[in-house]
PDB file of N, CA and C in Angstrom:
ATOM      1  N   UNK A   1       0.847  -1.168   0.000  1.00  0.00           N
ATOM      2  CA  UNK A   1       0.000   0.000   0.000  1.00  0.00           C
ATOM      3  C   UNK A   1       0.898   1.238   0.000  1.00  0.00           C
ATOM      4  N   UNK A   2       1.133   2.148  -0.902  1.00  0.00           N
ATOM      5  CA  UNK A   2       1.278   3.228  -1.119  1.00  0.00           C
ATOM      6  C   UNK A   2       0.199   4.371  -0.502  1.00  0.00           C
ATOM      7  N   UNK A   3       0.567   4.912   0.396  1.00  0.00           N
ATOM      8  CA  UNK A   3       0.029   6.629   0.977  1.00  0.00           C
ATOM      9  C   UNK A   3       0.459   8.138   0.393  1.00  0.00           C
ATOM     10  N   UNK A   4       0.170   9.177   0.012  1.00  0.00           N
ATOM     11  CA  UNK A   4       0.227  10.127  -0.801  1.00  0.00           C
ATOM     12  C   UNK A   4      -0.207  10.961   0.047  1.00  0.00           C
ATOM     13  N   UNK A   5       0.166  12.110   0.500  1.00  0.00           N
ATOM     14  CA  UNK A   5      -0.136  13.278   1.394  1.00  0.00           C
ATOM     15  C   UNK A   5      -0.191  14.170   0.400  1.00  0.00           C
ATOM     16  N   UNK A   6      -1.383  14.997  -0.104  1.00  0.00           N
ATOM     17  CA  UNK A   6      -1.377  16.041  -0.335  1.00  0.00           C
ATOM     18  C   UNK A   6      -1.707  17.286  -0.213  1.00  0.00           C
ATOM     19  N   UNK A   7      -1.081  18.194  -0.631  1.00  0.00           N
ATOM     20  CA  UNK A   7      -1.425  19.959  -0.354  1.00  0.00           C
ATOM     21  C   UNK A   7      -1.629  20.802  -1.180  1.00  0.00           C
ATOM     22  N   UNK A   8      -3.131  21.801  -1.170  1.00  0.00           N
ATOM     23  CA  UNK A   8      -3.255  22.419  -2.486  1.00  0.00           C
ATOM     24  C   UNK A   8      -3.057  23.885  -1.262  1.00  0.00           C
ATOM     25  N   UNK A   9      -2.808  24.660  -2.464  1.00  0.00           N
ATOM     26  CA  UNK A   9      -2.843  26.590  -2.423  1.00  0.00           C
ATOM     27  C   UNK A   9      -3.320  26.961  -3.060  1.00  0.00           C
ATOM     28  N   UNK A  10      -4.464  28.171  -3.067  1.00  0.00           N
ATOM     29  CA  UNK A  10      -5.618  28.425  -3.620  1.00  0.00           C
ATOM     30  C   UNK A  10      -5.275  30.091  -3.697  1.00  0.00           C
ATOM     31  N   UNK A  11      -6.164  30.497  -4.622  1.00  0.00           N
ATOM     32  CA  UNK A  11      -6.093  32.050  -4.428  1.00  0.00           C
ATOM     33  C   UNK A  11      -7.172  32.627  -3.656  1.00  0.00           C
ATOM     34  N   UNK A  12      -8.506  31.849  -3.740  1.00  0.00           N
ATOM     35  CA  UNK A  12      -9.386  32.677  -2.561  1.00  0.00           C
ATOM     36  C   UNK A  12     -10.043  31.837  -1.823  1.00  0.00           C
ATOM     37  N   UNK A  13     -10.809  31.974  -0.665  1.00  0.00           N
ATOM     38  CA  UNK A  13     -11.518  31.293  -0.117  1.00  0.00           C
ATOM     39  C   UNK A  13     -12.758  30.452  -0.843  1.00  0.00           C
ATOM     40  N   UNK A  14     -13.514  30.339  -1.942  1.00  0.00           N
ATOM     41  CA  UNK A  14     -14.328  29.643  -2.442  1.00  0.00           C
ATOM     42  C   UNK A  14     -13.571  28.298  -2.790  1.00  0.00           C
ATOM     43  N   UNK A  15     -13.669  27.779  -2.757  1.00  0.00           N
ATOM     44  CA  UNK A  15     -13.089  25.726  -3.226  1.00  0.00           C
ATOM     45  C   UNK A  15     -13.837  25.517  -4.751  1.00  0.00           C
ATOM     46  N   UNK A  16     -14.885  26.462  -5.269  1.00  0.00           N
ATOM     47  CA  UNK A  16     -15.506  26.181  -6.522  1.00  0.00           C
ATOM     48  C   UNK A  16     -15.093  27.346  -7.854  1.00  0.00           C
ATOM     49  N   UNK A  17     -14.319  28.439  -6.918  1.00  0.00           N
ATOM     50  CA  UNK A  17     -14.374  29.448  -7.592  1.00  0.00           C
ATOM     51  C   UNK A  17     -12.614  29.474  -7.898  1.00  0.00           C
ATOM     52  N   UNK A  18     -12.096  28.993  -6.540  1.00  0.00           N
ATOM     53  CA  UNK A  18     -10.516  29.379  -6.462  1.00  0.00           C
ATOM     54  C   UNK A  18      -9.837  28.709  -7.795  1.00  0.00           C
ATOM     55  N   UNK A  19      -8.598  28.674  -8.074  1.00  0.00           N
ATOM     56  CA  UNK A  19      -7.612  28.686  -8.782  1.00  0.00           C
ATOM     57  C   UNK A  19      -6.422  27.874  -8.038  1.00  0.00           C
ATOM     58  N   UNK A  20      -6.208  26.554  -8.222  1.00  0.00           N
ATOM     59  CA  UNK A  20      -5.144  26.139  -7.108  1.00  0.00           C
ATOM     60  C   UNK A  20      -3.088  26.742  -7.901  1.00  0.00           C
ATOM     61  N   UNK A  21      -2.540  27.800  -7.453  1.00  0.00           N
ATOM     62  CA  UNK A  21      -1.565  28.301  -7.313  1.00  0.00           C
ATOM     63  C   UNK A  21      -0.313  27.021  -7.329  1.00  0.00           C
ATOM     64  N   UNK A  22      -0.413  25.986  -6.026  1.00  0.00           N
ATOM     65  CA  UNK A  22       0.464  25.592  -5.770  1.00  0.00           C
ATOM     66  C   UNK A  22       0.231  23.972  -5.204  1.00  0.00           C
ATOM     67  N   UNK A  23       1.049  23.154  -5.743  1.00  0.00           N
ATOM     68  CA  UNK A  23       0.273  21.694  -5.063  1.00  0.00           C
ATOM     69  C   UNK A  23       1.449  20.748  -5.170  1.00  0.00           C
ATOM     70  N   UNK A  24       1.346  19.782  -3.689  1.00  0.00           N
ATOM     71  CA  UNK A  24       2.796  18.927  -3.342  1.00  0.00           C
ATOM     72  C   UNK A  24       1.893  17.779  -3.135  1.00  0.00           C
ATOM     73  N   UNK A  25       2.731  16.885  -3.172  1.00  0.00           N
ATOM     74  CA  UNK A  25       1.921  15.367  -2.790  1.00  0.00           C
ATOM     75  C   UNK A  25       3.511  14.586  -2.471  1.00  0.00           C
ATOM     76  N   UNK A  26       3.508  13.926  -1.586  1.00  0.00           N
ATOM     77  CA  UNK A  26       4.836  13.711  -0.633  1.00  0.00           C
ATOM     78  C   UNK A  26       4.389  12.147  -0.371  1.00  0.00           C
ATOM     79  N   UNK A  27       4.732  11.430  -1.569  1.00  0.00           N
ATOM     80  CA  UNK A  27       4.396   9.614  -1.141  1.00  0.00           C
ATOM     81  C   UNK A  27       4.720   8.984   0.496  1.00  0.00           C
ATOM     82  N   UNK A  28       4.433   8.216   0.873  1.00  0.00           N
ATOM     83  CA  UNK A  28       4.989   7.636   2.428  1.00  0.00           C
ATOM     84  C   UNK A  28       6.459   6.622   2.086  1.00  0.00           C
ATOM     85  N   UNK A  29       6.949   6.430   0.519  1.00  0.00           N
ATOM     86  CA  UNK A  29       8.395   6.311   0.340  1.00  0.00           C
ATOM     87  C   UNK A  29       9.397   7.462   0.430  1.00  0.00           C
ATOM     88  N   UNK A  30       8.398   8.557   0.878  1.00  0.00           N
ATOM     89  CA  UNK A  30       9.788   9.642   0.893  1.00  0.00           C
ATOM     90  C   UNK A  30       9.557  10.719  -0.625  1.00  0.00           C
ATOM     91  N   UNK A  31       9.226  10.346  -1.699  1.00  0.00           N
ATOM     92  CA  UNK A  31       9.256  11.081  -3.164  1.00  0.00           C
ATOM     93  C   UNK A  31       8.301  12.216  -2.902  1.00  0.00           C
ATOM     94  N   UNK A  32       8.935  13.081  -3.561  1.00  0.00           N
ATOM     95  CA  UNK A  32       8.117  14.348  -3.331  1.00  0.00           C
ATOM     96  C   UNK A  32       7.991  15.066  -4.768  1.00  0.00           C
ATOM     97  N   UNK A  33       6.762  15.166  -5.296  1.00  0.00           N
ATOM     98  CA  UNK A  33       6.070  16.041  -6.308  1.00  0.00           C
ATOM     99  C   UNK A  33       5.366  17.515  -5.768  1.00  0.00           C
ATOM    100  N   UNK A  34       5.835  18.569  -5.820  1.00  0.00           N
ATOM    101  CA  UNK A  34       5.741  19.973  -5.692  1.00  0.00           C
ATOM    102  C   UNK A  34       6.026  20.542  -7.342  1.00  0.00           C
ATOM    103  N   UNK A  35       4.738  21.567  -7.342  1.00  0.00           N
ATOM    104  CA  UNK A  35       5.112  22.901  -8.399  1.00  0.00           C
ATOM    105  C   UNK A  35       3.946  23.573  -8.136  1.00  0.00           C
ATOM    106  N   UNK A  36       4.844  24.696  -8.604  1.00  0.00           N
ATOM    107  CA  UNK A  36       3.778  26.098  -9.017  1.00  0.00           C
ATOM    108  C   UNK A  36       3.015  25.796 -10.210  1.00  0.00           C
ATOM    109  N   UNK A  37       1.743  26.494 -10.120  1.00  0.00           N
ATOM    110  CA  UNK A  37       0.731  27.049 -11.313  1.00  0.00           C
ATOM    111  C   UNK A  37       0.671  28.003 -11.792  1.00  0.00           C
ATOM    112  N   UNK A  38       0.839  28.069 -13.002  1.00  0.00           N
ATOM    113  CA  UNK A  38       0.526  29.537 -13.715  1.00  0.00           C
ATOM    114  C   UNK A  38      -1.002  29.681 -13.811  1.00  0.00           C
ATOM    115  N   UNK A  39      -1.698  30.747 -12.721  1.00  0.00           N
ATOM    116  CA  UNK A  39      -3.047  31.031 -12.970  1.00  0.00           C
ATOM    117  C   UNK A  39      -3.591  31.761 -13.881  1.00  0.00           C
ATOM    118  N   UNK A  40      -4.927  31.998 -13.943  1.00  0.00           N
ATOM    119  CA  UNK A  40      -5.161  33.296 -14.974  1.00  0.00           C
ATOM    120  C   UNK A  40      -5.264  34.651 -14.101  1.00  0.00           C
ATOM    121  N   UNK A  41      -5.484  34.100 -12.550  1.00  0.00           N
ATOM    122  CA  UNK A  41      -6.142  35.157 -11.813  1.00  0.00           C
ATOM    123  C   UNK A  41      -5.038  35.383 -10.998  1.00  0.00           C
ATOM    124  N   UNK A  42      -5.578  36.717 -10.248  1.00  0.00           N
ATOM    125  CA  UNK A  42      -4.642  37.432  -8.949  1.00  0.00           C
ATOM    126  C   UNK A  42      -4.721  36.247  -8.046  1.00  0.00           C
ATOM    127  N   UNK A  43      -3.702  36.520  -7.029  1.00  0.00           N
ATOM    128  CA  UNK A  43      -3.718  36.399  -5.779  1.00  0.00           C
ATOM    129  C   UNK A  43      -3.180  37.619  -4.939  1.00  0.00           C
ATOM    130  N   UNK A  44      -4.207  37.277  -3.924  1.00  0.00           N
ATOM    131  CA  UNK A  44      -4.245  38.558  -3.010  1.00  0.00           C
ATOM    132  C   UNK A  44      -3.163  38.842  -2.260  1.00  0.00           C
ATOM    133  N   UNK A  45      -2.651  40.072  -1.941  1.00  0.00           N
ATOM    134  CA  UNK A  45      -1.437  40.015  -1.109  1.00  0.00           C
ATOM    135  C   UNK A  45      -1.332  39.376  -0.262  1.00  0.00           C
ATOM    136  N   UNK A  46      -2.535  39.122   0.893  1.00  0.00           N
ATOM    137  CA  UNK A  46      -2.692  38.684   1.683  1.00  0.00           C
ATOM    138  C   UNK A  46      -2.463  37.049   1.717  1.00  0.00           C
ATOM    139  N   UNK A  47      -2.607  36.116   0.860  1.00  0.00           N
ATOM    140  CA  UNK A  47      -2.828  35.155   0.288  1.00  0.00           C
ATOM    141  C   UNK A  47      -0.870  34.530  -0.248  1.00  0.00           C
ATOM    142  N   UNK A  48       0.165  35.619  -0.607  1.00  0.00           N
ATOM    143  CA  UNK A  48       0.808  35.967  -0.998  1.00  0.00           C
ATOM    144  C   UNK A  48       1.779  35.765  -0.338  1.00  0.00           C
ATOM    145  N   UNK A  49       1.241  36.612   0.898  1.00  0.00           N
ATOM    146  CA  UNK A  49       2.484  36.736   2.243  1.00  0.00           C
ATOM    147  C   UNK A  49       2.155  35.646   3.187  1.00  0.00           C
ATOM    148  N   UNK A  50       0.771  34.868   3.088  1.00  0.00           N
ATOM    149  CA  UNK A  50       0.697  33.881   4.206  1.00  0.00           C
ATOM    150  C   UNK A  50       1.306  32.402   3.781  1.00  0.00           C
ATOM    151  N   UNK A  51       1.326  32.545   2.077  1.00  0.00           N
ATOM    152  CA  UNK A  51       1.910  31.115   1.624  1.00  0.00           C
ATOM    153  C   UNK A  51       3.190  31.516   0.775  1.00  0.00           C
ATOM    154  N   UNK A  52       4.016  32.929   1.642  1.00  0.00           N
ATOM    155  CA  UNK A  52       5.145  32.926   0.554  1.00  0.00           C
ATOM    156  C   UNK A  52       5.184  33.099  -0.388  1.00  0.00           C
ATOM    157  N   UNK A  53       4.474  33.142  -1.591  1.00  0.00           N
ATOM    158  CA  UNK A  53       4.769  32.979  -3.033  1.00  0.00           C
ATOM    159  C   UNK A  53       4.983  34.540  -3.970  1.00  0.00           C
ATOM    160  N   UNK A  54       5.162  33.934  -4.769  1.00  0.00           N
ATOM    161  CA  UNK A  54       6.044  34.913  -5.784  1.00  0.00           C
ATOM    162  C   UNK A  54       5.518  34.904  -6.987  1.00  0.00           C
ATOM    163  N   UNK A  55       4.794  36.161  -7.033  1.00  0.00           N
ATOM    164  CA  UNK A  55       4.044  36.102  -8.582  1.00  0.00           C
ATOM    165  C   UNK A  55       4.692  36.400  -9.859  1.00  0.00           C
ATOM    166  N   UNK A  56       5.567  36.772  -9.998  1.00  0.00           N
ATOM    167  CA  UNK A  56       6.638  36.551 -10.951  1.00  0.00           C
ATOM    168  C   UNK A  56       7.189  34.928 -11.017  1.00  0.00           C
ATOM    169  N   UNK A  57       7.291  34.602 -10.016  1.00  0.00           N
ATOM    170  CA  UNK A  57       7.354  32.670 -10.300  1.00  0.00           C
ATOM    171  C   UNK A  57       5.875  32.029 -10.754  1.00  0.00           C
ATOM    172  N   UNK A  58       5.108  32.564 -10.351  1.00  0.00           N
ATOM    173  CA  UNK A  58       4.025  31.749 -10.842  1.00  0.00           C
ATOM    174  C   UNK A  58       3.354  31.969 -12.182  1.00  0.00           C
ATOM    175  N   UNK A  59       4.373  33.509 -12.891  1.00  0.00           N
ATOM    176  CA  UNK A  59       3.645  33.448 -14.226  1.00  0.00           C
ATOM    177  C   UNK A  59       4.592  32.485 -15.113  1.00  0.00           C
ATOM    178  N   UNK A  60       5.975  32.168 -14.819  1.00  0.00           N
ATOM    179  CA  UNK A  60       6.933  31.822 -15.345  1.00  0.00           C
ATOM    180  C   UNK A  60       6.542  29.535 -14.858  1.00  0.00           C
ATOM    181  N   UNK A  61       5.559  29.498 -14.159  1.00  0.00           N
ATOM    182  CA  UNK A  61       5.099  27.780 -13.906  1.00  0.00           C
ATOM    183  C   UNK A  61       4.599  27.383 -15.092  1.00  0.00           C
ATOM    184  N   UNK A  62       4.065  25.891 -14.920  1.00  0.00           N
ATOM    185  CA  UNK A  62       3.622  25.545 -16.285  1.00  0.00           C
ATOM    186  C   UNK A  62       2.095  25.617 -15.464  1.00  0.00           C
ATOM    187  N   UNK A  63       1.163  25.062 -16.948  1.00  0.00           N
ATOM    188  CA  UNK A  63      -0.033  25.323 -16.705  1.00  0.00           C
ATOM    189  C   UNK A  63      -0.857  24.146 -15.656  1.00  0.00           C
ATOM    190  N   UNK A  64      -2.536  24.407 -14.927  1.00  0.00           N
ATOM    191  CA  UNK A  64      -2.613  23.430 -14.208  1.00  0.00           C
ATOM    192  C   UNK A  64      -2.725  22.164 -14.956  1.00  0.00           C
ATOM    193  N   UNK A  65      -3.155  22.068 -16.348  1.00  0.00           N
ATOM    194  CA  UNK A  65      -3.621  20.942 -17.139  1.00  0.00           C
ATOM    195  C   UNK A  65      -1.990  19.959 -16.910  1.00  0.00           C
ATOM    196  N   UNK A  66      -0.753  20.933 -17.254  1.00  0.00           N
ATOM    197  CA  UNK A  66       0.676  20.048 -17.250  1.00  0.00           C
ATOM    198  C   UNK A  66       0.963  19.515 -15.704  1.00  0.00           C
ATOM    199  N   UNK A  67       0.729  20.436 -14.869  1.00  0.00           N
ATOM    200  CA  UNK A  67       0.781  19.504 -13.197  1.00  0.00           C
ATOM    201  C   UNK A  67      -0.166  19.057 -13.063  1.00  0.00           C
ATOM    202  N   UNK A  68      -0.988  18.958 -12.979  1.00  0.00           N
ATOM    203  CA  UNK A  68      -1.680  17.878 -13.065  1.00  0.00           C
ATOM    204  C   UNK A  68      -1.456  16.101 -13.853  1.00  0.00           C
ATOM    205  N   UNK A  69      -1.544  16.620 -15.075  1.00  0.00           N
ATOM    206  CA  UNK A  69      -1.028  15.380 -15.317  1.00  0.00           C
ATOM    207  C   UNK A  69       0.636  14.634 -14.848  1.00  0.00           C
ATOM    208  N   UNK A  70       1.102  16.053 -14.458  1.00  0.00           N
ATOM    209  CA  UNK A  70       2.481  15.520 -13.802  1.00  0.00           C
ATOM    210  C   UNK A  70       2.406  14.857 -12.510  1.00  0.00           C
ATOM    211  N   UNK A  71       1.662  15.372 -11.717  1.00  0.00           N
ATOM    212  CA  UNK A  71       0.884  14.494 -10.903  1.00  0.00           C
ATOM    213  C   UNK A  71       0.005  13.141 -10.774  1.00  0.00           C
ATOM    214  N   UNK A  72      -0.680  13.224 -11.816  1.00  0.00           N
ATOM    215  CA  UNK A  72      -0.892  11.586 -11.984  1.00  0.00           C
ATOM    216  C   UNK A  72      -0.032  10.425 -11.923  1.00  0.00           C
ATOM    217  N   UNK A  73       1.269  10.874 -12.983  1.00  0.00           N
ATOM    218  CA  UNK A  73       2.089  10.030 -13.464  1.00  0.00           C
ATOM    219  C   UNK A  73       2.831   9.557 -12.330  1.00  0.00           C
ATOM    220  N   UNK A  74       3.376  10.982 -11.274  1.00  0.00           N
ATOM    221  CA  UNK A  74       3.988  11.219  -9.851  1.00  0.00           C
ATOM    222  C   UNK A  74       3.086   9.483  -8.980  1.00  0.00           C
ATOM    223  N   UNK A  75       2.108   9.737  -9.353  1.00  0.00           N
ATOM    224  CA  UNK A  75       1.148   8.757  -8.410  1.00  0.00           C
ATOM    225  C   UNK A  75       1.203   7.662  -8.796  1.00  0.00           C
ATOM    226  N   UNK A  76       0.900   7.728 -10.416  1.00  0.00           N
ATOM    227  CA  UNK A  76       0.604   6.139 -10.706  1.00  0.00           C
ATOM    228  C   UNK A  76       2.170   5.160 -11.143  1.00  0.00           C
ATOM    229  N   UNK A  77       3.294   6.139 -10.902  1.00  0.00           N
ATOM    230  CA  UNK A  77       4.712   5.514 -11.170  1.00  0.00           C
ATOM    231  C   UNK A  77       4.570   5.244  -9.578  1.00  0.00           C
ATOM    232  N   UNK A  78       4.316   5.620  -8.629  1.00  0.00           N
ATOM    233  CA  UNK A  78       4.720   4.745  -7.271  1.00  0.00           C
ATOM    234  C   UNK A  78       3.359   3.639  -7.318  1.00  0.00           C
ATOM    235  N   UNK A  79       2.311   3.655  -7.715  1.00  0.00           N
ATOM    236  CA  UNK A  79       1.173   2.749  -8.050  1.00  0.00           C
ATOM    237  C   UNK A  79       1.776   1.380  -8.220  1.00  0.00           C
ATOM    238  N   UNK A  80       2.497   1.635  -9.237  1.00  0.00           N
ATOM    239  CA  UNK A  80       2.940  -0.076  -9.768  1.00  0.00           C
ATOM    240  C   UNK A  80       3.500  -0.745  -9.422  1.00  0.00           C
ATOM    241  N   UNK A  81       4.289  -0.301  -7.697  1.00  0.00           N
ATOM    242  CA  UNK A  81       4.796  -1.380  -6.968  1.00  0.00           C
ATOM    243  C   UNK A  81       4.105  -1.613  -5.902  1.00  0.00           C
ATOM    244  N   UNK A  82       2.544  -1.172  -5.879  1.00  0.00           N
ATOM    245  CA  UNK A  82       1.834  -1.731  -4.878  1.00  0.00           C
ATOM    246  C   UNK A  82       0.237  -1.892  -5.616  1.00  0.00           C
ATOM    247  N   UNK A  83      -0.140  -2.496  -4.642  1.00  0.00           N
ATOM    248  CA  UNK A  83      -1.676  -2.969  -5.430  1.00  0.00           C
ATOM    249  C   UNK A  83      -2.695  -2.195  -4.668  1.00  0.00           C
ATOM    250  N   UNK A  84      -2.535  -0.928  -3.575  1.00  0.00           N
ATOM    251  CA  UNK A  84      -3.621  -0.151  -3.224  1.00  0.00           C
ATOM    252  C   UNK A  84      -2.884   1.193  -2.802  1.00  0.00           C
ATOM    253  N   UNK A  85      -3.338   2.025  -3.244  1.00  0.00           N
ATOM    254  CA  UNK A  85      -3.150   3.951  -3.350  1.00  0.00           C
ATOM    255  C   UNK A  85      -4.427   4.463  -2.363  1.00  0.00           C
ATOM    256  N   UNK A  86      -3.847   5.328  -1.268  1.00  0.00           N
ATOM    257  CA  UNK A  86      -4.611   5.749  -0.493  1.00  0.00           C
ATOM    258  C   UNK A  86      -4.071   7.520  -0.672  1.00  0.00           C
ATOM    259  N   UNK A  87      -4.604   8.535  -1.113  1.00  0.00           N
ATOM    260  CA  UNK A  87      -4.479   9.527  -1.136  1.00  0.00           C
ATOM    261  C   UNK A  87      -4.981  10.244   0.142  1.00  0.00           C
ATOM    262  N   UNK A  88      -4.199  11.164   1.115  1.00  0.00           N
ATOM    263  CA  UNK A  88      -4.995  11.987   2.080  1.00  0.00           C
ATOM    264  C   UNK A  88      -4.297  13.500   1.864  1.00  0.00           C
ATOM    265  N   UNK A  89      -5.141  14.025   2.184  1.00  0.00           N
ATOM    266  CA  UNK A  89      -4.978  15.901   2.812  1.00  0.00           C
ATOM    267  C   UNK A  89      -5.561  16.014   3.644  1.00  0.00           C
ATOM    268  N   UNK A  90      -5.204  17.041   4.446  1.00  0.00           N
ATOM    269  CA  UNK A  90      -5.809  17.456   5.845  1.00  0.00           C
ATOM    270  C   UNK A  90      -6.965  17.849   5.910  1.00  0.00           C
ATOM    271  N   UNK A  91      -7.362  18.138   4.597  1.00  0.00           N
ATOM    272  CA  UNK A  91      -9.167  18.642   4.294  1.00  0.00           C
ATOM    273  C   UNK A  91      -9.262  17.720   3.245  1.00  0.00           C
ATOM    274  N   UNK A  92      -8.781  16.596   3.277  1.00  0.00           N
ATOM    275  CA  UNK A  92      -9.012  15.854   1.618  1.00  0.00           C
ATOM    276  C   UNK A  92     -10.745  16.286   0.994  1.00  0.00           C
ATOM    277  N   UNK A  93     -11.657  15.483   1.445  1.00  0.00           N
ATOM    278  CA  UNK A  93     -13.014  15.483   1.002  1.00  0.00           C
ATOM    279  C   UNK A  93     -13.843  17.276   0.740  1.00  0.00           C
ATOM    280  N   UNK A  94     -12.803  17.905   1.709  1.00  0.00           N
ATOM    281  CA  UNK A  94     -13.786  18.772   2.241  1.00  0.00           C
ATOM    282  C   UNK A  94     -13.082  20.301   1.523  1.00  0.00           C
ATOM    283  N   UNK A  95     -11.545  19.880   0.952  1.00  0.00           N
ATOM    284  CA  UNK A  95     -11.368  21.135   0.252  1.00  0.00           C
ATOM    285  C   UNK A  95     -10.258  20.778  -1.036  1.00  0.00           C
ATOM    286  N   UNK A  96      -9.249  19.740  -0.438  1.00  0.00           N
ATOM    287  CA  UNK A  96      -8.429  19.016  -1.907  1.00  0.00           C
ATOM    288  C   UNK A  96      -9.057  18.565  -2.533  1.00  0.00           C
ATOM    289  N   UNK A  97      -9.784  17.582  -2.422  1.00  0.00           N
ATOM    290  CA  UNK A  97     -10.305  17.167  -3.659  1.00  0.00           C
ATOM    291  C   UNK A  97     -11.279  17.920  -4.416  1.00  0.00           C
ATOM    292  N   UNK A  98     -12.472  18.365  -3.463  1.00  0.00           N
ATOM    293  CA  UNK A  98     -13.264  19.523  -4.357  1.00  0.00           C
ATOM    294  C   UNK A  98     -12.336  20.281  -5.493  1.00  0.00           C
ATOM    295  N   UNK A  99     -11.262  20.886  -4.427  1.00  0.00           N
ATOM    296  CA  UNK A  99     -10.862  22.335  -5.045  1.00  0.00           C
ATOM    297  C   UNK A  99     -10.096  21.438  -6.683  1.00  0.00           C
ATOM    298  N   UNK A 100      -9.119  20.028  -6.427  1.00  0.00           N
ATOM    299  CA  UNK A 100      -8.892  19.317  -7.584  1.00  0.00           C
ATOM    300  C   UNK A 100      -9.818  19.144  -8.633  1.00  0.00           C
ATOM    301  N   UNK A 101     -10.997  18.850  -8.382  1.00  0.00           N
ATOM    302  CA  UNK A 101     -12.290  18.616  -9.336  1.00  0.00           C
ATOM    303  C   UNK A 101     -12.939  19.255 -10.321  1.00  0.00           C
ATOM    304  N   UNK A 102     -12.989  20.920  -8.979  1.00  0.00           N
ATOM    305  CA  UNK A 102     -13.684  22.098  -9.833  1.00  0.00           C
ATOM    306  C   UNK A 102     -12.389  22.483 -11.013  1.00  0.00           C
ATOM    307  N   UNK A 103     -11.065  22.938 -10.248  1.00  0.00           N
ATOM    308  CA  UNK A 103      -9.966  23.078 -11.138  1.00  0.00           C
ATOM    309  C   UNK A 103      -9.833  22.581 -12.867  1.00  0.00           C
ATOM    310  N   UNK A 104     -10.210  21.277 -12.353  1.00  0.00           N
ATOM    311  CA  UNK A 104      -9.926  20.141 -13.581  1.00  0.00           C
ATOM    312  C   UNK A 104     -11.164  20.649 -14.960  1.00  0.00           C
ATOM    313  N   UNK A 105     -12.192  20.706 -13.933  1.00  0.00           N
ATOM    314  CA  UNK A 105     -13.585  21.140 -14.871  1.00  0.00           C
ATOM    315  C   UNK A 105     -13.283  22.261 -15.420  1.00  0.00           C
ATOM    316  N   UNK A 106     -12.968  23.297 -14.694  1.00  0.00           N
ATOM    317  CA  UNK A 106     -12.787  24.598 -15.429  1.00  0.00           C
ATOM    318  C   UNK A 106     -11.472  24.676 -16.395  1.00  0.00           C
ATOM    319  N   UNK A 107     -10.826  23.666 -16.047  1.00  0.00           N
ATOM    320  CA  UNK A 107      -9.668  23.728 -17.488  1.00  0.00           C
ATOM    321  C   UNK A 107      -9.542  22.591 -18.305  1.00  0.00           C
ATOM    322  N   UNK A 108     -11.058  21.884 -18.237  1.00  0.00           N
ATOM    323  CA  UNK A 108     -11.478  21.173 -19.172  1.00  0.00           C
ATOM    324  C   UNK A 108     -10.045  19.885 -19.348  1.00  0.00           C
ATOM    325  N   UNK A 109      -9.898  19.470 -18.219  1.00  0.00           N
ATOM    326  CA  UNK A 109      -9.066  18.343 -17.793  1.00  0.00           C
ATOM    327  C   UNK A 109      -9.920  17.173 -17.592  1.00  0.00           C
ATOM    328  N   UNK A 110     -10.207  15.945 -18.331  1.00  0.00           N
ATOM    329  CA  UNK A 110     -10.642  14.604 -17.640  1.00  0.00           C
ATOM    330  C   UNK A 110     -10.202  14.119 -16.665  1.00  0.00           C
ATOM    331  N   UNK A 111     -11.273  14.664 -15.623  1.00  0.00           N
ATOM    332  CA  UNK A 111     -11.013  13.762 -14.562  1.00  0.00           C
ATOM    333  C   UNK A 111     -11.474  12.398 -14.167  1.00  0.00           C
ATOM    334  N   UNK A 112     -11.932  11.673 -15.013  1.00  0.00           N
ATOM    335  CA  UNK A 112     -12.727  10.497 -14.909  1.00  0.00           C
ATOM    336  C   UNK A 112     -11.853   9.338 -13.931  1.00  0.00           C
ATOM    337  N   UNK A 113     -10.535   9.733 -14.746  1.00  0.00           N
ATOM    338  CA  UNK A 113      -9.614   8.432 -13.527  1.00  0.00           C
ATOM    339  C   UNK A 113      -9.449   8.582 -11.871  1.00  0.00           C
ATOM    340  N   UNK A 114     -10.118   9.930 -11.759  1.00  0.00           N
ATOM    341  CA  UNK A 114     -10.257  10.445 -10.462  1.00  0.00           C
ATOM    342  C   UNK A 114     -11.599   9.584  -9.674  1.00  0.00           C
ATOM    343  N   UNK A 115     -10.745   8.594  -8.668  1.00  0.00           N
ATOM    344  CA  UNK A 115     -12.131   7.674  -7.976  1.00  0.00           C
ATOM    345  C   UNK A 115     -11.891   8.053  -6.510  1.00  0.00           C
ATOM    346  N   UNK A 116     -13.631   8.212  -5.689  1.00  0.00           N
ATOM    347  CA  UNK A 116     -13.185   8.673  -3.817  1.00  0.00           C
ATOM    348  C   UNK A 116     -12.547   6.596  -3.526  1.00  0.00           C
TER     349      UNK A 116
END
């Protein structure tokens, strides 16, 4: 069994509306997948100074459609030496995965391989 910790960064408080900025997923072998997003939208100063980031780095990231799928691959290359994937975040149900879902929809990403 493979475990996956992950972490999204958002630009505003809505989970349907936001824009995820920034996202790590840290396997329980130790491998770590982190990058920036190039959004379309602001982030607030406030938003800025509480998660560090640098909006000049984030216009210069790739897009969410490319991490994302860089992320899959991140997942399903540690997948194939075990026969069950348990993904968690500290808000998994209640704000990662939403905020992953709506993301995907609005940039017209298939998420179909995405199962709770």
């Amino acid at each position: 069994m493979t475990i996956f910790y992950i972490d999204t960064e958002y630009n505003d408080g809505n989970l349907y509306t936001g824009d995820i900025f920034e996202l790590a997923c840290l396997s329980c072998n130790g491998y770590l997948f982190h990058s920036f997003i190039n959004i379309p939208t602001d982030v607030s100063r406030y938003v800025q100074k509480l998660c560090d980031v640098d909006l000049s780095k984030l216009r210069k990231s790739p897009s969410f459609n490319d991490v994302i799928t860089n992320l899959i691959e991140f997942i399903t290359k540690e997948e194939l030496y075990n026969s069950q994937t348990i993904l968690m975040g500290h808000g998994a149900f209640l704000t990662d995965f939403p905020l992953i879902v709506t993301n995907c929809i609005r940039n017209s990403y298939d998420h179909s391989s995405m199962k709770e």
